[in-house]
C-alpha atoms as a PDB file:
ATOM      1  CA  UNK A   1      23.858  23.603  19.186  1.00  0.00           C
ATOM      2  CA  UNK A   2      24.846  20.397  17.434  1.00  0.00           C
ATOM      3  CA  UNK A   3      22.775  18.882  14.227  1.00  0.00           C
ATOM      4  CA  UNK A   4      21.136  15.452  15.255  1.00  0.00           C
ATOM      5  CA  UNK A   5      19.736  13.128  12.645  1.00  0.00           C
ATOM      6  CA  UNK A   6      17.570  10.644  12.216  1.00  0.00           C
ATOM      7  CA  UNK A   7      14.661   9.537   9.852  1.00  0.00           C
ATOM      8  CA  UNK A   8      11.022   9.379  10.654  1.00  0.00           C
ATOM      9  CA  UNK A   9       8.867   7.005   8.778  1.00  0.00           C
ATOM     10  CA  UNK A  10       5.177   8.091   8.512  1.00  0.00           C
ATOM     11  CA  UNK A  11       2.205   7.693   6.536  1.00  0.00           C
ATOM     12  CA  UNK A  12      -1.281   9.026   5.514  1.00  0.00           C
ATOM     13  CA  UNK A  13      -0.957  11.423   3.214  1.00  0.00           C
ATOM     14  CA  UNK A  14      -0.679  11.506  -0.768  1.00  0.00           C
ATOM     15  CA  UNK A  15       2.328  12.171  -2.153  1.00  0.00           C
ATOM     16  CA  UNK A  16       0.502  13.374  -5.397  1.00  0.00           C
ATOM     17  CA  UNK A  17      -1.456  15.651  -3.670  1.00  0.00           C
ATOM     18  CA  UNK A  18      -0.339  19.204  -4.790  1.00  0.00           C
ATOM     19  CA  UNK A  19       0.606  20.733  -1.660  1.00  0.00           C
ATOM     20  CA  UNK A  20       2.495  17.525  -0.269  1.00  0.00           C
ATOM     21  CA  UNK A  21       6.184  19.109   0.208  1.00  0.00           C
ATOM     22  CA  UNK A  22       4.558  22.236   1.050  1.00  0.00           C
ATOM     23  CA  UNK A  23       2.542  20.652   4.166  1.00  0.00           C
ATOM     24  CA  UNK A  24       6.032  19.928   5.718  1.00  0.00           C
ATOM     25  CA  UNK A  25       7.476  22.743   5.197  1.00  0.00           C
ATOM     26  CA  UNK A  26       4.960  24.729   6.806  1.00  0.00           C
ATOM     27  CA  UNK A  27       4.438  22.433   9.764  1.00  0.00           C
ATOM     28  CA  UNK A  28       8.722  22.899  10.391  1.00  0.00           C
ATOM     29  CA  UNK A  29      10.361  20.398   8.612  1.00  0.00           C
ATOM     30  CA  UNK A  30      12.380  22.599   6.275  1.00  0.00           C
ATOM     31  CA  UNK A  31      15.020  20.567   8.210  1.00  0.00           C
ATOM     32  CA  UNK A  32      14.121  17.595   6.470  1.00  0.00           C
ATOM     33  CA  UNK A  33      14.566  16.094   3.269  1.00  0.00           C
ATOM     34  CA  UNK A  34      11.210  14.135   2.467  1.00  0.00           C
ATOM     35  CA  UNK A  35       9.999  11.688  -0.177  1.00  0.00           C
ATOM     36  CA  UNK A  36       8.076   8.555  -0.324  1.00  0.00           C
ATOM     37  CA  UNK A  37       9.594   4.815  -0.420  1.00  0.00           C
ATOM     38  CA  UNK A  38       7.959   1.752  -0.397  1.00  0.00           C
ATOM     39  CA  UNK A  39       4.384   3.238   0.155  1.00  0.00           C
ATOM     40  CA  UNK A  40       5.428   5.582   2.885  1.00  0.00           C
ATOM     41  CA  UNK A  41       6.921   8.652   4.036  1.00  0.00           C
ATOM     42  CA  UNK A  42      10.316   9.400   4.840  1.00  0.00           C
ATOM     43  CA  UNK A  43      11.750  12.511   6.269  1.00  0.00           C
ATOM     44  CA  UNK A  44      15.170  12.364   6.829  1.00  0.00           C
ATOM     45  CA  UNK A  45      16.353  14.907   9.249  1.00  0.00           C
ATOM     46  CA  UNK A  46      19.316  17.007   9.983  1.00  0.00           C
ATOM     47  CA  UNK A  47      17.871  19.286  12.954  1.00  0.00           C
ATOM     48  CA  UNK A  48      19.322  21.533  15.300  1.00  0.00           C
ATOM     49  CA  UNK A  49      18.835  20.275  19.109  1.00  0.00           C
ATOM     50  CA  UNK A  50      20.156  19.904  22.703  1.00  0.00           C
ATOM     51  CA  UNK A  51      19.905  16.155  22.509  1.00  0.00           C
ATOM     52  CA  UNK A  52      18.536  13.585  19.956  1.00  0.00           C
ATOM     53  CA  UNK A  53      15.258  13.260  21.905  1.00  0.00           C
ATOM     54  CA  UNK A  54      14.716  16.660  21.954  1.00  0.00           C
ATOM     55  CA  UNK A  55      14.773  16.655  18.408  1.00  0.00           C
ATOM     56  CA  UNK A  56      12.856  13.731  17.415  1.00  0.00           C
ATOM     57  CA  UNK A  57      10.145  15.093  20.027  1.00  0.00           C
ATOM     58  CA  UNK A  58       9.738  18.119  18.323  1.00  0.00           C
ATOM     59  CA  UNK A  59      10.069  16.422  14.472  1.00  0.00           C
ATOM     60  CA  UNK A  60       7.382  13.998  16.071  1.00  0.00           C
ATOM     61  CA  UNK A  61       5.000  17.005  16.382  1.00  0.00           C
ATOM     62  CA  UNK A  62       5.670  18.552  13.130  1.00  0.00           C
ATOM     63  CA  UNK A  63       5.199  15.641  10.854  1.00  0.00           C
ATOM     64  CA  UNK A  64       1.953  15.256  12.457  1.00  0.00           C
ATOM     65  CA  UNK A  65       1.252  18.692  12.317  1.00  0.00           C
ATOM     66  CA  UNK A  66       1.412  18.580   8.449  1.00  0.00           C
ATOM     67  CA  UNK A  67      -0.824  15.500   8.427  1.00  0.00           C
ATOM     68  CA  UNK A  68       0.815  11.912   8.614  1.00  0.00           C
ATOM     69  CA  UNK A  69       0.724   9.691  10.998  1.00  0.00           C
ATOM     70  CA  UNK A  70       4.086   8.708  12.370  1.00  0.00           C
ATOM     71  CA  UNK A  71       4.476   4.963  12.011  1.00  0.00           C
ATOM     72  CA  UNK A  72       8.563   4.464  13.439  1.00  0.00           C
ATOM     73  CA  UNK A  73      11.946   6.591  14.113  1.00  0.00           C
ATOM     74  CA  UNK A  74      15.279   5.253  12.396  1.00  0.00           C
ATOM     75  CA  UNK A  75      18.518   6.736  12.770  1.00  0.00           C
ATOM     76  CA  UNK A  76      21.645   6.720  10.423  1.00  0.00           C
END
């Protein structure tokens, strides 16, 4: 299956909260590299999908199963 990327740029959480990179990780972005810019969120992607919609989709639901809100989608 090829690796699609993109970034998603979210927000609402604190990123000196203790379990911050753990949140991700558990919702099922250990695909993702994450760390906050600018005030907000960024989870850069490399996942494993079908198609790039597919993926976002389904990065869509885990960054907002570990909490943020999801503000925009940006690809490289």
């Amino acid at each position: 299956m090829p690796i699609q990327e993109f970034c998603i740029i979210a927000s609402g959480l604190d990123p000196d909260a203790d379990d911050f990179e753990t949140r991700f990780y558990d919702a099922g972005c250990d695909d993702a590299t994450i760390s906050f810019q600018g005030g907000r969120i960024i989870a850069d992607f490399s996942r494993e999908a079908p198609s790039k919609a597919s993926a976002i989709t389904s990065a869509i639901e885990d960054v907002t199963r570990a909490g943020a809100i999801v503000e925009r989608i940006g690809s490289f």
